[in-house]
Protein backbone atom coordinates (compact mmCIF):
# COMPACT_ATOMS: atom_id res chain seq x y z
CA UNK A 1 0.00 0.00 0.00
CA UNK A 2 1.42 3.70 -0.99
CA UNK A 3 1.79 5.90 1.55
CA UNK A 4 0.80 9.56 1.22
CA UNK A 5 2.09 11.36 4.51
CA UNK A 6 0.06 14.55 3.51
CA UNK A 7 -3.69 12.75 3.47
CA UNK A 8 -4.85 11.80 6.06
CA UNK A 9 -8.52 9.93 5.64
CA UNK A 10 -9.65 9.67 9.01
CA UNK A 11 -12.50 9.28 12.08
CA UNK A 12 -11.05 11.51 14.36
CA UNK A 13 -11.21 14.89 15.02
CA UNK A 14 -7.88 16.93 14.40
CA UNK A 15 -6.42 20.23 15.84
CA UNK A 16 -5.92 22.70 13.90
CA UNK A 17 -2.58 24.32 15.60
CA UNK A 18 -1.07 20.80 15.99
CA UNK A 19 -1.49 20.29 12.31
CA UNK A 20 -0.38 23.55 10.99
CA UNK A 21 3.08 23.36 13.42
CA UNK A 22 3.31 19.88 11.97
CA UNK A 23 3.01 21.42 8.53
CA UNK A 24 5.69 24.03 8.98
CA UNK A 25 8.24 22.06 10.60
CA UNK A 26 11.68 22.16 8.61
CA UNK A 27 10.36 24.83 6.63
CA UNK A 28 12.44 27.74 7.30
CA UNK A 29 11.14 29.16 3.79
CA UNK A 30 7.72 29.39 4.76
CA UNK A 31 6.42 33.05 4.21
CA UNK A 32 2.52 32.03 4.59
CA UNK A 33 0.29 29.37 5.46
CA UNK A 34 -3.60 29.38 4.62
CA UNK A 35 -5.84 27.16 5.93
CA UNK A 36 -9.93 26.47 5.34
CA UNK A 37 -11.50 24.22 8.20
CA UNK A 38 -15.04 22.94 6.81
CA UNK A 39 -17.67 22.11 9.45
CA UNK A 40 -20.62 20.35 8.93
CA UNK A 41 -23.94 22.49 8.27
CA UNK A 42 -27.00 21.90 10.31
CA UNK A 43 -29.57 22.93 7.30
CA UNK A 44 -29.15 21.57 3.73
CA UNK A 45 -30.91 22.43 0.95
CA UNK A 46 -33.81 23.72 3.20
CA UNK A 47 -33.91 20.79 6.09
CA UNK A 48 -31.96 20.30 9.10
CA UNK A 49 -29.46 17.62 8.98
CA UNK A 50 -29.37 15.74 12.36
CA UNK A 51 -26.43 13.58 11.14
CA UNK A 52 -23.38 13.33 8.16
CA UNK A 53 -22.06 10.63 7.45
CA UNK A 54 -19.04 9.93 4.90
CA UNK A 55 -18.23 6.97 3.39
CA UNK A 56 -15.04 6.11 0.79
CA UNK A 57 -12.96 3.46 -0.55
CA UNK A 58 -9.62 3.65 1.29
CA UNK A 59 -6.92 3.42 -1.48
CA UNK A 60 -8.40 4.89 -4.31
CA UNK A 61 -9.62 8.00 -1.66
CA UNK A 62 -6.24 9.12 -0.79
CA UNK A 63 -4.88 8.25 -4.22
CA UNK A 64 -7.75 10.75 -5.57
CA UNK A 65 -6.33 13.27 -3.03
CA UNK A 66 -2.87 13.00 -3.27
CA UNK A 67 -3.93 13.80 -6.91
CA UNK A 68 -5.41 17.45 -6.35
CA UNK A 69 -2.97 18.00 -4.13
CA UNK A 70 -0.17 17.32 -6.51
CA UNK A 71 -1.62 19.17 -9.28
CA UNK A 72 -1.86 22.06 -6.61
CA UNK A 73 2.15 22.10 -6.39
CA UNK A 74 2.06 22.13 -9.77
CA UNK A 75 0.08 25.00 -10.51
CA UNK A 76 1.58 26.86 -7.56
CA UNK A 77 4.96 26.91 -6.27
CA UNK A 78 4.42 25.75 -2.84
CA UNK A 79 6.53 24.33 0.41
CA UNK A 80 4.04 21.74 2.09
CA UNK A 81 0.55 21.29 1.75
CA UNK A 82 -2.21 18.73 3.91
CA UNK A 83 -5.26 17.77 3.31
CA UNK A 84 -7.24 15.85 6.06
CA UNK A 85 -10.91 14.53 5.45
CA UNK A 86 -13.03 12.63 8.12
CA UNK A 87 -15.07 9.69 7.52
CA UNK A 88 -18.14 8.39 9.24
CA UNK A 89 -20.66 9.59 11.81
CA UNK A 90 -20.39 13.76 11.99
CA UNK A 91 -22.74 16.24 13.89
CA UNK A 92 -23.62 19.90 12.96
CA UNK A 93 -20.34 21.85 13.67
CA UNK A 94 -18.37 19.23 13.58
CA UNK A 95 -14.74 19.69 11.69
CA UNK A 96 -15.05 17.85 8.58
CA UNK A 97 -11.79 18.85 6.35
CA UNK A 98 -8.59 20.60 6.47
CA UNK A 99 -6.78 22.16 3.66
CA UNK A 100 -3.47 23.50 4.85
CA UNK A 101 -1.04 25.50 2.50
CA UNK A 102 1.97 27.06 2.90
CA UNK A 103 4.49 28.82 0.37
CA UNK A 104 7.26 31.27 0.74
CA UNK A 105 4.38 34.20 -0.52
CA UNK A 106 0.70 34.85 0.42
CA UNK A 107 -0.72 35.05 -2.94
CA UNK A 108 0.20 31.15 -3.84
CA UNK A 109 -0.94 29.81 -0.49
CA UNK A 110 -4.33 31.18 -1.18
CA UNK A 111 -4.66 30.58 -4.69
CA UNK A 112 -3.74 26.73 -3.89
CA UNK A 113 -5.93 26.30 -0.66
CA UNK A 114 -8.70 27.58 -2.67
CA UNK A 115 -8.07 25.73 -5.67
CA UNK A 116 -7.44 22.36 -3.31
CA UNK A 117 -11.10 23.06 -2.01
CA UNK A 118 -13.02 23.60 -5.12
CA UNK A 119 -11.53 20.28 -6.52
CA UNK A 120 -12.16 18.17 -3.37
CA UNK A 121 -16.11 18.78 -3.62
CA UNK A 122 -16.15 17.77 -7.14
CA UNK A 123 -13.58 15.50 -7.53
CA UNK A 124 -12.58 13.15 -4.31
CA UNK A 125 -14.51 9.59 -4.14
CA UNK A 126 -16.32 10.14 -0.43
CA UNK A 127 -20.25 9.63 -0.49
CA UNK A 128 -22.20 11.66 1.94
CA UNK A 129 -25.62 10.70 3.41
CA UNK A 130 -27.79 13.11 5.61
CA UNK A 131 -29.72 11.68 8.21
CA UNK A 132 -32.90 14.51 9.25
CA UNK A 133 -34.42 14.68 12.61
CA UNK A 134 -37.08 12.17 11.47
CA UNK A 135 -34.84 9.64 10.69
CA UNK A 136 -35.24 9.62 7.15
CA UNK A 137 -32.26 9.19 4.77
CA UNK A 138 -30.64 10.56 1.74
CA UNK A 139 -27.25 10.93 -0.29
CA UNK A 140 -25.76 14.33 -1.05
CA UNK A 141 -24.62 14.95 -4.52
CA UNK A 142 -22.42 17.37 -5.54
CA UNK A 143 -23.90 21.07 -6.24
CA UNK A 144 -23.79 22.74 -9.50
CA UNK A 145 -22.54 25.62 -7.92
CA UNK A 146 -19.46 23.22 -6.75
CA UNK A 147 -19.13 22.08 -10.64
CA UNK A 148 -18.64 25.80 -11.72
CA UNK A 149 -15.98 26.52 -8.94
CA UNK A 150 -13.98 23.63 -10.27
CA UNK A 151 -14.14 24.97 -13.68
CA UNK A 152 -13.06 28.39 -12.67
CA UNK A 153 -9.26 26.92 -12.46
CA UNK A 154 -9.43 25.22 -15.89
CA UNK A 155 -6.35 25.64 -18.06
C-alpha cells in the first residue's frame, strides 16, 4: 500500500494548531500558510441535517487526493501542503476537512488552498448521506454551484 504522509482519511477529530506546526516544521522558507476548516452544516438544501455521514474506498480516496494535491504544487509553487478529510458519523459543527497551504508568498498559499477546495467537492470519491431529525435518509450529490468553482481553475 502507498503511503501519502500529507492525506490523512480519518474518524477523528484533528487540531488545527497541531497540524499547521506539523506542517511548517523544517520549513524555514515558509512566508505564509492558509488554511480552510469545513464544518458540517446543520440545514441543507432547506432541512436540518441531524447527522453526516461519509463513506469512501480507502486506497483509491487518498490516491484521488494525493492527486489534487499534486496538481496544486504544480500549478503553484508551494513548500508543504495537507489535506485531512473525516469519515463516518459527523454532527452539525463538527470539523469535517482541512486544507493547509503554505508557500514562501501569500498570494500562492491562497490561490492553492482555494483551488485544493473547489476540486475536493467535485472531484474526491467520499459519499455523503444526511440523516434529518425524522430519521429519514438521503445521499448528497455534488452542487452545481461546486461544478462551476472547479471549472473556474481550468487551463
Amino acid at each position: 500500500m502507498v503511503h501519502y504522509p500529507n492525506i490523512k482519511i480519518q474518524t477523528q477529530d484533528f487540531d488545527l494548531t497541531t497540524e499547521v506546526a506539523q506542517l511548517r516544521e523544517g520549513h524555514r522558507d515558509i512566508g505564509a500558510v492558509v488554511s480552510f476548516t469545513g464544518t458540517v452544516r446543520d440545514i441543507n438544501e432547506g432541512d436540518e441535517v441531524a447527522i453526516l455521514e461519509l463513506e469512501h474506498y480507502p486506497g483509491m480516496t487518498e490516491k484521488a487526493l494525493e492527486k489534487i494535491r499534486l496538481e496544486a504544487h504544480d500549478r503553484w509553487h508551494l513548500e508543504s501542503s495537507l489535506i485531512i478529510h473525516r469519515v463516518g458519523k459527523m454532527y452539525p459543527t463538527d470539523q469535517i476537512v482541512l486544507v493547509a497551504v503554505a508557500s514562501r508568498h501569500r498570494e500562492n498559499a491562497f490561490y492553492a488552498a482555494h483551488f485544493i477546495m473547489d476540486y475536493l467537492k467535485t472531484n474526491a470519491p467520499f459519499w455523503k448521506k444526511e440523516t434529518l431529525p425524522d430519521s429519514s435518509e438521503r445521499w448528497v450529490d455534488a452542487r452545481i454551484t461546486d461544478k462551476e468553482a472547479e471549472n473556474r481553475w481550468s487551463k
